[in-house]
Protein backbone atom coordinates (compact mmCIF):
# COMPACT_ATOMS: atom_id res chain seq x y z
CA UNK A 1 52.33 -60.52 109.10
CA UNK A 2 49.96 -58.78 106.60
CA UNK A 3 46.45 -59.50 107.49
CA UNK A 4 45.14 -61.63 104.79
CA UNK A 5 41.62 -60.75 104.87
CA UNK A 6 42.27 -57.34 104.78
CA UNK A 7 43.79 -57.69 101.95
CA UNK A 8 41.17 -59.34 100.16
CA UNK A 9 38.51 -56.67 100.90
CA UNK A 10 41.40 -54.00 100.21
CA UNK A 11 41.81 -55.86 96.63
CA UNK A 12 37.76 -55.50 95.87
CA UNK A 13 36.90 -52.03 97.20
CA UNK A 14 40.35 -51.25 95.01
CA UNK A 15 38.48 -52.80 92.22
CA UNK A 16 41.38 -55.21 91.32
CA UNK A 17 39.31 -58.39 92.52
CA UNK A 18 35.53 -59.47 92.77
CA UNK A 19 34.17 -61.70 95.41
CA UNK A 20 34.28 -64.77 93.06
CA UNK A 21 37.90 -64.80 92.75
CA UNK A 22 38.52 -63.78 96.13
CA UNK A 23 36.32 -67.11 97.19
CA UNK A 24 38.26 -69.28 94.50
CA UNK A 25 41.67 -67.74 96.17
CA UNK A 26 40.56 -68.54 99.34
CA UNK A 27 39.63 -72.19 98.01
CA UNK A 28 43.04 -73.22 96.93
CA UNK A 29 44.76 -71.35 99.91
CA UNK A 30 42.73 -73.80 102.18
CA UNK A 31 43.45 -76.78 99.68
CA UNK A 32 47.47 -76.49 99.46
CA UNK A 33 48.23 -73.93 101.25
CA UNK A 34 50.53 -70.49 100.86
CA UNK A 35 49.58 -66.91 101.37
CA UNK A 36 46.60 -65.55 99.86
CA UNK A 37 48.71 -63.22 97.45
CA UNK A 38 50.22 -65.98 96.15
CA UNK A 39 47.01 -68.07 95.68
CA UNK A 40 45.19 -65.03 93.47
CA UNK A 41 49.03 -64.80 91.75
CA UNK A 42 48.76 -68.81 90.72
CA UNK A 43 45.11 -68.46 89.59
CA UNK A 44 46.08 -65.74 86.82
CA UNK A 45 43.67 -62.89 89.06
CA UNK A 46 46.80 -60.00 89.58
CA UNK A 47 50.57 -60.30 88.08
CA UNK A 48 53.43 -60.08 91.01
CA UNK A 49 53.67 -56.59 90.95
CA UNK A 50 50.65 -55.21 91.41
CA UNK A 51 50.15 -57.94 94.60
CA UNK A 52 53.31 -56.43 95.55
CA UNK A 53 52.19 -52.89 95.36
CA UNK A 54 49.51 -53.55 97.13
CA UNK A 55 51.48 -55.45 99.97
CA UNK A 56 53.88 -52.32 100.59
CA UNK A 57 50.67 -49.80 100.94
CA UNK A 58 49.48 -52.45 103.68
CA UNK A 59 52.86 -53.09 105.30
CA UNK A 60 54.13 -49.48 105.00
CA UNK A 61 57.71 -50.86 103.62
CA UNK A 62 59.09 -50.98 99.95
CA UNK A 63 58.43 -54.58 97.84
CA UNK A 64 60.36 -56.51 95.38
CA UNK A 65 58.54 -58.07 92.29
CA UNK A 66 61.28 -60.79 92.38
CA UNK A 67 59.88 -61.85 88.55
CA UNK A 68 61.87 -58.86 87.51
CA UNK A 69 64.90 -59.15 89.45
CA UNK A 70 68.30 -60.67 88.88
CA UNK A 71 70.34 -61.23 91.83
CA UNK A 72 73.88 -63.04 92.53
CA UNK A 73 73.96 -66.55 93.66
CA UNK A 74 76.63 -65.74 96.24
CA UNK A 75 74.19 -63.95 98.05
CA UNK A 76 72.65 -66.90 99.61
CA UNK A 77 75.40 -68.19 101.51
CA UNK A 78 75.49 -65.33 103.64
CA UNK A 79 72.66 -67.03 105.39
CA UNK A 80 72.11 -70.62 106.25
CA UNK A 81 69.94 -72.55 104.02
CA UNK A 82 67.34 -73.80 107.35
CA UNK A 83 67.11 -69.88 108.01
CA UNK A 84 66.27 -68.98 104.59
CA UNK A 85 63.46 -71.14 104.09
CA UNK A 86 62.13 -71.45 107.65
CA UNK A 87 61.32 -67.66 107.48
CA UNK A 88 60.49 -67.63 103.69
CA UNK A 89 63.47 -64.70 103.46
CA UNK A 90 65.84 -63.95 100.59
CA UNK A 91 69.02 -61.98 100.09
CA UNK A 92 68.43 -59.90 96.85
CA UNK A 93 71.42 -57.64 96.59
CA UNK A 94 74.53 -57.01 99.06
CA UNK A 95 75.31 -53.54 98.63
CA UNK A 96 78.30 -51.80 101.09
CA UNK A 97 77.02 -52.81 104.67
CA UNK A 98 73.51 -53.41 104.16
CA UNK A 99 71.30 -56.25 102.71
CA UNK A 100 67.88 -55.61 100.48
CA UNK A 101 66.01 -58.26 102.12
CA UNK A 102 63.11 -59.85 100.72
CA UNK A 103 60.90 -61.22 103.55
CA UNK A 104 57.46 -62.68 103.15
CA UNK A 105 56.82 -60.82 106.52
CA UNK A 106 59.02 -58.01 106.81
CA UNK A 107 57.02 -57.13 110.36
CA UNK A 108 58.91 -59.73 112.10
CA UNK A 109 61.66 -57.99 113.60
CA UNK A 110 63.06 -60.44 115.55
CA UNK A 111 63.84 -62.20 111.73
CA UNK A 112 65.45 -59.12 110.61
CA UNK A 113 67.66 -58.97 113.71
CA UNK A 114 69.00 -62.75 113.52
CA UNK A 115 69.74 -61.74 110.05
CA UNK A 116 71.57 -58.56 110.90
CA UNK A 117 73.48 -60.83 113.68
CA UNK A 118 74.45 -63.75 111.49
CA UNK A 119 75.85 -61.12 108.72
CA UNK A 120 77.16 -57.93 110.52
CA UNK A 121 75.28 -56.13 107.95
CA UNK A 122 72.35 -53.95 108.49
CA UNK A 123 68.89 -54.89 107.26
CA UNK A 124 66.43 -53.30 104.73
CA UNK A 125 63.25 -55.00 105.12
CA UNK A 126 61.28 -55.35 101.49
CA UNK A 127 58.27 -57.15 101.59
CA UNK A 128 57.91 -60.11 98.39
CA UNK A 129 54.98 -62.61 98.11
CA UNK A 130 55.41 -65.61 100.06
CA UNK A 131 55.24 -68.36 97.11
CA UNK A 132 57.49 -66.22 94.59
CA UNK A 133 60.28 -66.25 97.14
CA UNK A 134 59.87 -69.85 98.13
CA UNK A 135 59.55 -70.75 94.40
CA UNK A 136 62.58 -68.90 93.62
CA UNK A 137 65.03 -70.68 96.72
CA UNK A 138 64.12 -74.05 95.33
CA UNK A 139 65.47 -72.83 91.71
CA UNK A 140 68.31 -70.04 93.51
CA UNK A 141 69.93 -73.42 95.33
CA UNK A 142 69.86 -75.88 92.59
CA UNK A 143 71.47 -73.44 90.53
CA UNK A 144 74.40 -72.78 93.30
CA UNK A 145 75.22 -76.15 93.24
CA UNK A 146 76.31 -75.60 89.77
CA UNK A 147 79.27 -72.98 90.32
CA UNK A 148 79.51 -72.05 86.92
CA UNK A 149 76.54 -70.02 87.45
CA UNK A 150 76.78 -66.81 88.85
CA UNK A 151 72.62 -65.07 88.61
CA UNK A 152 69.60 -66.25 89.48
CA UNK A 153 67.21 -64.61 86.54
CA UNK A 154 63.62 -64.07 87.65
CA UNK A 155 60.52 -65.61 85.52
CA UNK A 156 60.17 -62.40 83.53
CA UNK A 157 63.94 -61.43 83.28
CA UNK A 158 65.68 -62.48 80.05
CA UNK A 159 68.73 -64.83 81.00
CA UNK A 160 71.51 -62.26 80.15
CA UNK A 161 74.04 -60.73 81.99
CA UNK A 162 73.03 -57.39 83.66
CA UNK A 163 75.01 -54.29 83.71
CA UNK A 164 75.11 -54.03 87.23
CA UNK A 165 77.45 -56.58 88.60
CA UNK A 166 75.68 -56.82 92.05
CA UNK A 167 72.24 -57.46 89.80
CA UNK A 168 69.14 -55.45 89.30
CA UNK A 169 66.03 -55.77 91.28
CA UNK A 170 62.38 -54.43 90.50
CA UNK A 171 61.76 -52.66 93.90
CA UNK A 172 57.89 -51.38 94.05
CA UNK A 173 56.70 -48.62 96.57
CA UNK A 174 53.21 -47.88 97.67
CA UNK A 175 52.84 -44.69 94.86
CA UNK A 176 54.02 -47.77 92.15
CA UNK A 177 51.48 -47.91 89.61
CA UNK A 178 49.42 -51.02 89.42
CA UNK A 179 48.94 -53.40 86.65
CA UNK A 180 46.48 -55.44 85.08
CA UNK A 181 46.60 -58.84 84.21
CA UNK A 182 48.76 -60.16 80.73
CA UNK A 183 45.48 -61.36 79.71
CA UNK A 184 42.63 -58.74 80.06
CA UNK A 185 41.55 -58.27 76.75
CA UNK A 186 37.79 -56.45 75.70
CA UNK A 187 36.51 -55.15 78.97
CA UNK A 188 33.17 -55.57 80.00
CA UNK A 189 30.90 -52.82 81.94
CA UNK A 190 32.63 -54.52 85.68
CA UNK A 191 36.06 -54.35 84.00
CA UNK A 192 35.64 -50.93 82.56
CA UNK A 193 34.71 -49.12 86.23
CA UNK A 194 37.80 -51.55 88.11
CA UNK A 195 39.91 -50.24 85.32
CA UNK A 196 38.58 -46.30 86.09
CA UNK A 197 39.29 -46.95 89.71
CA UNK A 198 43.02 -48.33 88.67
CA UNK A 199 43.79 -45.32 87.48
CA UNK A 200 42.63 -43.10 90.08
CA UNK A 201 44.55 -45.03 92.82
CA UNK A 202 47.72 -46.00 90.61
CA UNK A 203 48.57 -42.09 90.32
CA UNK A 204 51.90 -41.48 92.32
CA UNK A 205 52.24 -39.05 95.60
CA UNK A 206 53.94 -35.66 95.64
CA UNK A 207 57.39 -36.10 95.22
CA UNK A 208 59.53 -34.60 98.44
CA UNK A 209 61.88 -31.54 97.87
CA UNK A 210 65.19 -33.10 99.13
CA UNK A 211 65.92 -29.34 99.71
CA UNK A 212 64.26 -29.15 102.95
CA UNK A 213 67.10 -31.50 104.43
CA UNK A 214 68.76 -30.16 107.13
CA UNK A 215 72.41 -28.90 105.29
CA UNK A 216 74.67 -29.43 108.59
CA UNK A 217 74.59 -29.89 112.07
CA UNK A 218 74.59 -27.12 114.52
CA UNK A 219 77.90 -27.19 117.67
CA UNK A 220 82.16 -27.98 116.69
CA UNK A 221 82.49 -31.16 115.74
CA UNK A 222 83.71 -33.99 118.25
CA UNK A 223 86.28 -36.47 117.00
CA UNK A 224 86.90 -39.83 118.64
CA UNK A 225 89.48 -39.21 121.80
CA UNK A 226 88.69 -39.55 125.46
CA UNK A 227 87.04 -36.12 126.78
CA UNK A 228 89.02 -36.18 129.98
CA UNK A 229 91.68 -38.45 131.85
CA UNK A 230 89.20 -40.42 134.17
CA UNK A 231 90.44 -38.45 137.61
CA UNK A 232 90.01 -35.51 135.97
CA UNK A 233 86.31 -36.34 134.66
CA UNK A 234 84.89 -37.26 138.38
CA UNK A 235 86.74 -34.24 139.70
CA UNK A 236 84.87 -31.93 137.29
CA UNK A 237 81.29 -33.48 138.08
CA UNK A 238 81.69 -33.16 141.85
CA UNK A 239 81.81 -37.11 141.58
CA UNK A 240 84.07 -39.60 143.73
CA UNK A 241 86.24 -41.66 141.56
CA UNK A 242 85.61 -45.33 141.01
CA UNK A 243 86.40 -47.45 143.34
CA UNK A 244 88.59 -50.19 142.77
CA UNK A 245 92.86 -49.99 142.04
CA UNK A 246 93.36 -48.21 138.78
CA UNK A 247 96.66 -50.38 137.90
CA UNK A 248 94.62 -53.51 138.10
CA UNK A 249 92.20 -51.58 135.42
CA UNK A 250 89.10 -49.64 135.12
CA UNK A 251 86.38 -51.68 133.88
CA UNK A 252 83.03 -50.84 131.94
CA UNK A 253 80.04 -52.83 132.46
CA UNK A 254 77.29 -52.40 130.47
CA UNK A 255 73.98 -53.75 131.07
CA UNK A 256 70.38 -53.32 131.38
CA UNK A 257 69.36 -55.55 133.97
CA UNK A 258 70.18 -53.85 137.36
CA UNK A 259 70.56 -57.13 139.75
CA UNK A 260 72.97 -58.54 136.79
CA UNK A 261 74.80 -55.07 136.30
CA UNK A 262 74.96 -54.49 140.32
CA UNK A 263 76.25 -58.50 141.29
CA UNK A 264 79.18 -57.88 138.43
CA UNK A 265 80.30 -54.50 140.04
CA UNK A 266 80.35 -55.74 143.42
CA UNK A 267 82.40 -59.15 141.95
CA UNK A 268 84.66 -56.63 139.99
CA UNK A 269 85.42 -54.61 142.85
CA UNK A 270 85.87 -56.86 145.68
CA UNK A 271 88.95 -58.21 143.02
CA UNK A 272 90.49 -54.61 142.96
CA UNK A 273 89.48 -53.69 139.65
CA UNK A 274 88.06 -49.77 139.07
CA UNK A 275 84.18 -49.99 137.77
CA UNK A 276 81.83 -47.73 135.74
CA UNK A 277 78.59 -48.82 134.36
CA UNK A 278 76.27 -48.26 132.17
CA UNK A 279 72.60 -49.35 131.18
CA UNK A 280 71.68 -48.39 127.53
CA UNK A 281 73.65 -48.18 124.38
CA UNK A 282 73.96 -44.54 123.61
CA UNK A 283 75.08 -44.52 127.63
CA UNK A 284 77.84 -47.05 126.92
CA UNK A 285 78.93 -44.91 123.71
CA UNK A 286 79.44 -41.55 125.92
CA UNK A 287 81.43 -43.94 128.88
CA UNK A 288 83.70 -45.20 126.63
CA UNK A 289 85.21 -41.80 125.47
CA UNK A 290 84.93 -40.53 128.63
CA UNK A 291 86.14 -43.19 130.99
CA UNK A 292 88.70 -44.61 128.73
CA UNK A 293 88.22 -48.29 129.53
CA UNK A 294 91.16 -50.98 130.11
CA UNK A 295 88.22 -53.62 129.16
CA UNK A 296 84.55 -53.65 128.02
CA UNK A 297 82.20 -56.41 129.55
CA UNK A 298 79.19 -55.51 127.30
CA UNK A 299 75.66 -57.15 127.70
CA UNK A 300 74.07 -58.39 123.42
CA UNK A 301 70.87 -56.36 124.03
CA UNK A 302 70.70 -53.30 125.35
CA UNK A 303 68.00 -50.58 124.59
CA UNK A 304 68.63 -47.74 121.76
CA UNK A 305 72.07 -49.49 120.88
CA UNK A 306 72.64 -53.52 120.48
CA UNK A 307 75.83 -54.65 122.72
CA UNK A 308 77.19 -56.09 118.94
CA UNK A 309 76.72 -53.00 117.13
CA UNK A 310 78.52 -51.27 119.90
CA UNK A 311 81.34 -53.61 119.42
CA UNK A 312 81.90 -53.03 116.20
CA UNK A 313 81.88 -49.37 116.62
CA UNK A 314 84.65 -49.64 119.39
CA UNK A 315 86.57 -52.65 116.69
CA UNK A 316 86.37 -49.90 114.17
CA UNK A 317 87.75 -46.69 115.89
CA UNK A 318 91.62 -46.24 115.90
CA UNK A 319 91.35 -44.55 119.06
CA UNK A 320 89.65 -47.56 121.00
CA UNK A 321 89.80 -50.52 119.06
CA UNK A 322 92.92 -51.97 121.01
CA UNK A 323 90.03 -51.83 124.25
CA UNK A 324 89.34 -55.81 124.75
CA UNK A 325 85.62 -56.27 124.96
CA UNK A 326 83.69 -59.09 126.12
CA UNK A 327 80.37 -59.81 124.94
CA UNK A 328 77.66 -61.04 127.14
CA UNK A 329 74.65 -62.94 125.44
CA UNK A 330 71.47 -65.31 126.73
CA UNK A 331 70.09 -65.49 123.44
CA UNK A 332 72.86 -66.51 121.40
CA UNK A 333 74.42 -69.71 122.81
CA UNK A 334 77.22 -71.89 121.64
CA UNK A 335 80.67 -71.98 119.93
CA UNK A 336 79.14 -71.13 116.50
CA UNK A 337 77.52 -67.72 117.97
CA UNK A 338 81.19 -67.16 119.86
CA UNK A 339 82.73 -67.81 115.85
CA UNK A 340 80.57 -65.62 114.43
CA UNK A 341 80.86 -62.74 117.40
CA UNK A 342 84.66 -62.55 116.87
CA UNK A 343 84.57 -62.66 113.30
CA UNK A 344 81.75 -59.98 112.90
CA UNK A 345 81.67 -57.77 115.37
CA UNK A 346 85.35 -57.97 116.80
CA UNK A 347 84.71 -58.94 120.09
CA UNK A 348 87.71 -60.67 122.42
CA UNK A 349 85.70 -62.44 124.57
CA UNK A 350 82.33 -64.22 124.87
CA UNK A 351 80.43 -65.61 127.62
CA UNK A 352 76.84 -66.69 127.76
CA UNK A 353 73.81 -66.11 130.58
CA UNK A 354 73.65 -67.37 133.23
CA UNK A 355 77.67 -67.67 133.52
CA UNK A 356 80.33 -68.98 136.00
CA UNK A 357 82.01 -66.42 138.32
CA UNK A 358 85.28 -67.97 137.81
CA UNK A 359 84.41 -68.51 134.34
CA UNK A 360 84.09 -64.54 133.76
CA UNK A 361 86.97 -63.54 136.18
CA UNK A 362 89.20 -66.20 134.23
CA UNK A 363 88.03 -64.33 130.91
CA UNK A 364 88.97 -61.02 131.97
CA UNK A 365 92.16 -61.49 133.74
CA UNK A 366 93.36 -62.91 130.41
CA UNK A 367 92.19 -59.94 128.46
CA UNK A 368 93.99 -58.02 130.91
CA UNK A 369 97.12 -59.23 131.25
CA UNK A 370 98.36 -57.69 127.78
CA UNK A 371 96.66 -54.61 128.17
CA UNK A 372 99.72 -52.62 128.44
CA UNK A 373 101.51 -53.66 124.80
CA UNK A 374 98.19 -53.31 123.59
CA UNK A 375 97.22 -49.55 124.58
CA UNK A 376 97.92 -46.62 122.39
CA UNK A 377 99.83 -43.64 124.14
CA UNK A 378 97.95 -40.29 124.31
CA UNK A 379 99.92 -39.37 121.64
CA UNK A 380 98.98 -41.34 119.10
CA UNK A 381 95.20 -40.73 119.70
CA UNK A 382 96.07 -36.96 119.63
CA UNK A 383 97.70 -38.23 116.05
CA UNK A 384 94.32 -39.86 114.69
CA UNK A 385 91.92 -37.10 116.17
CA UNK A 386 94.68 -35.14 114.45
CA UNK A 387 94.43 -36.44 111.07
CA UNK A 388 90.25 -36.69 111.18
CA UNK A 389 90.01 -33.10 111.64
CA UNK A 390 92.48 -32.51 108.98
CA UNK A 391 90.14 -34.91 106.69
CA UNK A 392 87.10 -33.29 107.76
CA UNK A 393 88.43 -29.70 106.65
CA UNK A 394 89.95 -31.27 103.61
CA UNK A 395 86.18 -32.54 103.18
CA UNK A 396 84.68 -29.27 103.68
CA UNK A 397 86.99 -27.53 100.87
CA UNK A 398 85.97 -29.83 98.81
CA UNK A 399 82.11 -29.31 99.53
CA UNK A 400 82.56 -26.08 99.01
CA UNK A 401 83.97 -26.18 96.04
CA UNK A 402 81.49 -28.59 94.70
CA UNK A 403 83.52 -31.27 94.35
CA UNK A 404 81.21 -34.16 95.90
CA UNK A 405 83.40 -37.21 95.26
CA UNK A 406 86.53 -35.74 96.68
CA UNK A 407 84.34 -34.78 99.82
CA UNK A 408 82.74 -37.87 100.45
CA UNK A 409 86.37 -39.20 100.12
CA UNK A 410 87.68 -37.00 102.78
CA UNK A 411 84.39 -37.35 105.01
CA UNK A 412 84.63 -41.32 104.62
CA UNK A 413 88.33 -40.88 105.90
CA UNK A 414 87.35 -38.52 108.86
CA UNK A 415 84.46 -41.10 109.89
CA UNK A 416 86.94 -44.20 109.71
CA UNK A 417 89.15 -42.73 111.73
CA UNK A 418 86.42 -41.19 114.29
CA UNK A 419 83.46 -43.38 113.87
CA UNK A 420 81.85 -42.36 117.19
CA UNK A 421 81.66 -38.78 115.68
CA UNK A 422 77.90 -38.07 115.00
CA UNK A 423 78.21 -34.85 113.20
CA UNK A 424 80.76 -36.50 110.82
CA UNK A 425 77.84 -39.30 110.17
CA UNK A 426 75.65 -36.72 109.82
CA UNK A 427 78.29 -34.41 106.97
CA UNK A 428 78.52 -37.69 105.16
CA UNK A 429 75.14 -38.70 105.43
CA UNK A 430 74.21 -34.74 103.60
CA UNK A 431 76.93 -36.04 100.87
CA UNK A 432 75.64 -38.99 100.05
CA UNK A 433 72.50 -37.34 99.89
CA UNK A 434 73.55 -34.47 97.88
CA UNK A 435 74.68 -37.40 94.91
CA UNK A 436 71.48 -38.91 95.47
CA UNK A 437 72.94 -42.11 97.20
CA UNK A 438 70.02 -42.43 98.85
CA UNK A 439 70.10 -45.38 101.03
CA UNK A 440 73.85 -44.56 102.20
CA UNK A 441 72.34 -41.55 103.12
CA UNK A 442 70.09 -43.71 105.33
CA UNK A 443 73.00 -45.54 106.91
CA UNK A 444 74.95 -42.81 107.78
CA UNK A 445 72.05 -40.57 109.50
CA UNK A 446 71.02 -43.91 111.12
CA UNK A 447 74.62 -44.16 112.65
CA UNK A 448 74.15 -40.25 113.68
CA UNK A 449 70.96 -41.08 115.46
CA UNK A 450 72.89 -44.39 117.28
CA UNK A 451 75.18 -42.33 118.43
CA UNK A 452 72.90 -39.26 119.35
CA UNK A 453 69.42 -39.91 119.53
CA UNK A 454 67.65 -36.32 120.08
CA UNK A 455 70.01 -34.99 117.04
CA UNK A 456 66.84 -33.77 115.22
CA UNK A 457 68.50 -32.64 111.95
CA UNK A 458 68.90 -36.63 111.23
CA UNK A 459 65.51 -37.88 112.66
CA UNK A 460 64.04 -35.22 110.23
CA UNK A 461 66.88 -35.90 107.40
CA UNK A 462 65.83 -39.69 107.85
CA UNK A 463 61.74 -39.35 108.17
CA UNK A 464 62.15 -37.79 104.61
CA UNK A 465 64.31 -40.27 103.10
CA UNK A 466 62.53 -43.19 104.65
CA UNK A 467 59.39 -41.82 103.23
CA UNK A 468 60.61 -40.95 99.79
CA UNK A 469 62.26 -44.61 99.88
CA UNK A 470 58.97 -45.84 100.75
CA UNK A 471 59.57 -47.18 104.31
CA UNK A 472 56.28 -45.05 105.61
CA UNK A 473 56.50 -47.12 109.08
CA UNK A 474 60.16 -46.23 109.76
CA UNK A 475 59.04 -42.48 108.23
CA UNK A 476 56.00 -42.57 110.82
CA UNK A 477 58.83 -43.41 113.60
CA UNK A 478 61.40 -40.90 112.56
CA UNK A 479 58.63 -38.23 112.04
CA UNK A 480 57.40 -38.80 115.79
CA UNK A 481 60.97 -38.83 117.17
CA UNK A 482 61.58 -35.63 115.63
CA UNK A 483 58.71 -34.30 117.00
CA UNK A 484 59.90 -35.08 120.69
CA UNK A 485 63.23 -33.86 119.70
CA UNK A 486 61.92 -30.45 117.80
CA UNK A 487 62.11 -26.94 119.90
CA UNK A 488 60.78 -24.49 117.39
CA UNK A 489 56.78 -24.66 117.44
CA UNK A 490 56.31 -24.00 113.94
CA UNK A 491 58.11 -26.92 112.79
CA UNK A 492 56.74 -29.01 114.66
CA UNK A 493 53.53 -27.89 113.34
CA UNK A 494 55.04 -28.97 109.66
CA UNK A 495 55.63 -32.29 111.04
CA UNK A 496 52.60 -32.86 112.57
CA UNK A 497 51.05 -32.49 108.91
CA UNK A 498 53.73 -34.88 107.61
CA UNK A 499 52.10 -37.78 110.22
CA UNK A 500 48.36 -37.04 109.66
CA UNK A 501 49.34 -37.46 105.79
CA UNK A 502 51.05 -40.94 106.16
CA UNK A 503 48.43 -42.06 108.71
């Protein structure tokens, strides 16, 4: 949450406030309550979007002056109405997989990651004032009761349909220039110096030279398909198979907790089955093509990589999606999480913390009883690896011949087919990029970065994105990992500047 009186005394040494109004703010925060933003918003003191500005140079994310936006009404029932307005959140604009989410507090994570869970889509955090978004769900849901209306228009948007059928919305970063209020008029001596110290602060930072992007990923490129038959694999690492009968099925358990992940094995084995485990995300990625797993029993939250984004992953890869997986969750309890799990993310199965023995047994005897109809022969995943590669070189072609769309068509096919390919995230990630589709960019070296999380051309691909886009916090993050994932001394010395400038 921002800290409200640093605000204040940000907003007078800025110049943009005196003490007076920052009192009479403070006065009607403490006599009907809201955010302090807001408050100096109501009394006439700053319009939305310099408040907003001023909010994403504090917060270190990207705002939305929600006065100048237009967004579809449809939005809102992605979310329930309680979770909407208990948060003081707002979906903006639904754009591929992702969500431009306006959040009164865009710090609180744990907000951000219901709302990833309820949608399947990921989150981009944009800070809005805390009254203007509240204001605006009051008018948003009266208006979707009326289904012949299809925008919401903000205060300062004229009521006409905009070009963009998904809507337009005013997004502010912390090099936005700031405003004055509508109604400042002849300036006196005060006005005059806040104004000169407007202008010195309002000037915009050094834009970034995209070039320095890393073009392409260094290694051959792995395509979804098990590495090894899982014999084979032990035999090569000097380690004893499994134990457990194979032709009752090889099992992978994924958790972090070790009593939990040891008591499961043990159960699993004593009923014949062959186990593998795993503790963390990016762990469970690299088991999966290597172990080739009848069945998945996969813990919600797990470090680096949630248990439901894995999930969908797995649901999404020809190769592996006929795998049943069973999702494990002490958070999420009830049938309406179990609804939304299967419909999201995929998963076969669900069963909550602290469960049943027989419950869980019961759960994956029945997921394994049609495991063989349900398997794809090694041929057929020879086909699909098959036909990425052949998209992949199609892609490159293309590329080469300059022909973006074509190659982000080939690149998206190649990445459908193999989405546990990091490189091919990363290729389509430089695409998207190269036809400045910035934030698809984002996803895409954010998926290279799930699936390999020391791949440093992404962390530094995505700490200049993030801080072009305005995100410096996620920059800050990216630029650090990069750091711990850098070899070569002198650029690490380059992004050692980079963090000393956003700090």
């Amino acid at each position: 949450m921002a800290d409200e009186k640093y605000l204040g005394h940000m907003l007078v040494e800025e110049g943009l406030l005196d003490a007076y109004q920052v009192r009479s703010a403070l006065g009607r925060q403490k006599k009907f309550g809201g955010r302090f933003a807001s408050n100096v918003r109501a009394l006439g003191f700053l319009p939305e979007h310099t408040l907003v500005v001023c909010l994403a140079r504090q917060l270190g994310v990207p705002g939305i002056d929600i006065g100048h936006s237009v967004f579809k009404l449809t939005n809102l029932d992605l979310i329930p109405r309680e979770v909407c307005e208990s948060h003081v959140i707002a979906p903006m604009r639904v754009e591929g997989n992702q969500i431009y989410l306006a959040m009164a507090n865009p710090t609180d994570i744990g907000v951000a990651d219901e709302v990833q869970f309820l949608t399947g889509l990921r989150i981009l955090e944009h800070v809005a004032l805390h009254g203007a978004i509240s204001d605006m769900l009051r008018e948003a849901y009266a208006l979707r009761s009326d289904f012949s209306k299809e925008y919401y228009f903000g205060e300062d948007v004229s009521a006409v349909v905009p070009k963009d059928p998904l809507g337009y919305l005013e997004v502010l970063t912390a090099d936005s220039e700031l405003e004055l209020p509508a109604s400042a008029g002849a300036m006196t001596a005060a006005e005059a110096e806040a104004a000169g110290q407007l202008q010195a602060i309002q000037a915009p930072g050094p834009e970034l030279d995209l070039s320095d992007l890393t073009p392409a990923p260094e290694g051959e490129v792995v395509f979804d398909a098990p590495v090894a038959a899982p014999a084979a694999e032990a035999a090569a690492a000097d380690e004893p198979p499994a134990a457990g009968d194979l032709s009752k099925g090889r099992i992978l358990v994924v958790d972090d907790e070790e009593e939990i992940l040891v008591m499961v094995r043990r159960l699993l084995e004593k009923k014949g089955y062959s186990v593998v485990t795993a503790q963390r995300g990016t762990e469970a990625l690299e088991k999966i093509r290597s172990e080739k797993p009848d069945l998945i029993l996969l813990d919600a939250m797990l470090p680096e990589v949630h248990g439901f984004e894995i999930c969908q992953k797995i649901k999404a890869s020809r190769t592996f999606a006929s795998v049943p997986v069973i999702i494990v969750s002490a958070i999420y309890k009830g049938w309406r999480f179990k609804q939304d799990v299967r419909m999201l993310y995929g998963a076969d199965g669900y069963v909550e913390k602290p469960f049943k023995i027989p419950d869980l047994l019961k759960e994956v005897e029945r997921l394994l009883a049609g495991r063989e109809e349900k398997a794809q022969s090694d041929e057929e995943t020879e086909d699909v690896a098959e036909t990425a590669k052949r998209a992949y070189h199609d892609g490159l072609n293309a590329y080469q011949q300059k022909d973006y769309k074509a190659a982000i068509d080939h690149f998206s096919e190649a990445v459908q087919l193999s989405p546990l390919s990091s490189q091919l995230h990363f290729y389509l990630g430089n695409l998207f990029t190269q036809t400045e589709k910035l934030y698809e960019a984002i996803t895409e070296y954010e998926k290279t970065i799930e699936l390999s999380p020391q791949f440093f051309p992404a962390l530094k691909n995505l700490a200049l994105l993030y801080q072009k886009m305005g995100f410096r916090n996620k920059s800050l993050e990216m630029w650090e990992r990069a750091l711990r994932a850098c070899d070569d001394e002198a650029m690490k010395d380059k992004i050692k500047e980079q963090i000393v400038q956003l700090l």
